[in-house]
Protein backbone atom coordinates (compact mmCIF):
# COMPACT_ATOMS: atom_id res chain seq x y z
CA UNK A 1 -4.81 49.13 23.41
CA UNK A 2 -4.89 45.92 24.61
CA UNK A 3 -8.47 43.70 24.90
CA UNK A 4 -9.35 42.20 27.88
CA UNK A 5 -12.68 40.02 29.13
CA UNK A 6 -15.31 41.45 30.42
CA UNK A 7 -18.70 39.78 31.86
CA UNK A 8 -22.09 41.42 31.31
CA UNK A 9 -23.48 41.14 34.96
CA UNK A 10 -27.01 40.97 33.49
CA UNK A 11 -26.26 37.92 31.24
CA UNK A 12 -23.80 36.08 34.01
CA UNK A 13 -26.12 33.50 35.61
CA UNK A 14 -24.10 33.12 38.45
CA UNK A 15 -23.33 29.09 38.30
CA UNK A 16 -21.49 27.99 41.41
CA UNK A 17 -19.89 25.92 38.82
CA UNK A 18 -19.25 28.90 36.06
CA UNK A 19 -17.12 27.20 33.07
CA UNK A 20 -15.43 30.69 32.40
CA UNK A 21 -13.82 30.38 35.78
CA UNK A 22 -12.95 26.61 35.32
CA UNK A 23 -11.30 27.28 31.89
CA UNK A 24 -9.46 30.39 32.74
CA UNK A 25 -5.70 29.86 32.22
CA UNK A 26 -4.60 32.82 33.92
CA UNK A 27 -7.30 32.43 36.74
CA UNK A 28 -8.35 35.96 36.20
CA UNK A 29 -11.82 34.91 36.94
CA UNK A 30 -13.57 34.79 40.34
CA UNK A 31 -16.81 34.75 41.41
CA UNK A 32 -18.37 37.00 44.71
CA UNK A 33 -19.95 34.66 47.15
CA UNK A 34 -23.07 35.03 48.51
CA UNK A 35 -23.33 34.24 52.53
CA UNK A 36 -25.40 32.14 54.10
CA UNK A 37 -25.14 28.50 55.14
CA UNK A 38 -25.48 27.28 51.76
CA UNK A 39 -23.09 30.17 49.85
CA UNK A 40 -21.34 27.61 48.58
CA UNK A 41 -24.02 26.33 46.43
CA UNK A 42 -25.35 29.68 45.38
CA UNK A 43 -22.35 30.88 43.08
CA UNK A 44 -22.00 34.44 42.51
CA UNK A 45 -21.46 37.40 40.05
CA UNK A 46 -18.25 36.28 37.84
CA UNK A 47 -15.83 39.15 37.55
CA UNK A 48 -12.20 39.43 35.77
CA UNK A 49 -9.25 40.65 37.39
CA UNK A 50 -8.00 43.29 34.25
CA UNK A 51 -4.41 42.40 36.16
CA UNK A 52 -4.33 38.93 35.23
CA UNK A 53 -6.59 38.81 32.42
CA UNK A 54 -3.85 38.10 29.33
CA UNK A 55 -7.07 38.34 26.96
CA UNK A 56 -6.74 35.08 25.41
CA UNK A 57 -10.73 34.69 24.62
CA UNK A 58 -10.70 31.19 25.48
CA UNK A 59 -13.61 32.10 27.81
CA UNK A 60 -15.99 33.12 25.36
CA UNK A 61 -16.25 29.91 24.09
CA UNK A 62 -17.24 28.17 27.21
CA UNK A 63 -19.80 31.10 28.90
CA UNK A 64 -23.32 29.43 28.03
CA UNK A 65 -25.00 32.31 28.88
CA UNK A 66 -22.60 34.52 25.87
CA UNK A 67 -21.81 37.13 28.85
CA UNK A 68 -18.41 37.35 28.27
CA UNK A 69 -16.59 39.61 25.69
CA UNK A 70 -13.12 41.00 25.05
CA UNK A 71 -13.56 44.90 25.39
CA UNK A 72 -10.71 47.73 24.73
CA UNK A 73 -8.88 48.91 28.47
CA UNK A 74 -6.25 51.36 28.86
């Protein structure tokens, strides 16, 4: 089994400027945007795409929050 990230939506402080994102080398990570005429300032729920994701880890060191981890997938 191979280990991917994974973000803990009830640690992720949804940062418009979210390091994990920033430092991802496979850009697995995106965030959801929230509407509205400032959405771009409000950030959003991180999320990894398991597709991408080449589970590196280099995001865990960069999260200040510690929401990220490498779990197990199939």
């Amino acid at each position: 089994m191979k280990k991917k990230a994974y973000i803990d939506p009830a640690k992720c402080d949804q940062s418009p400027m979210c390091p994990v994102k920033r430092v991802c080398p496979a850009k697995a990570v995106t965030q959801e945007k929230k509407g509205g005429v400032l959405g771009f300032l409000s950030g959003g729920l991180a999320t990894v795409d398991n597709n991408k994701c080449t589970g590196c880890g280099i995001c865990l060191q960069y999260c200040p929050r510690k929401a990220v981890s490498l779990k197990e997938v199939r």
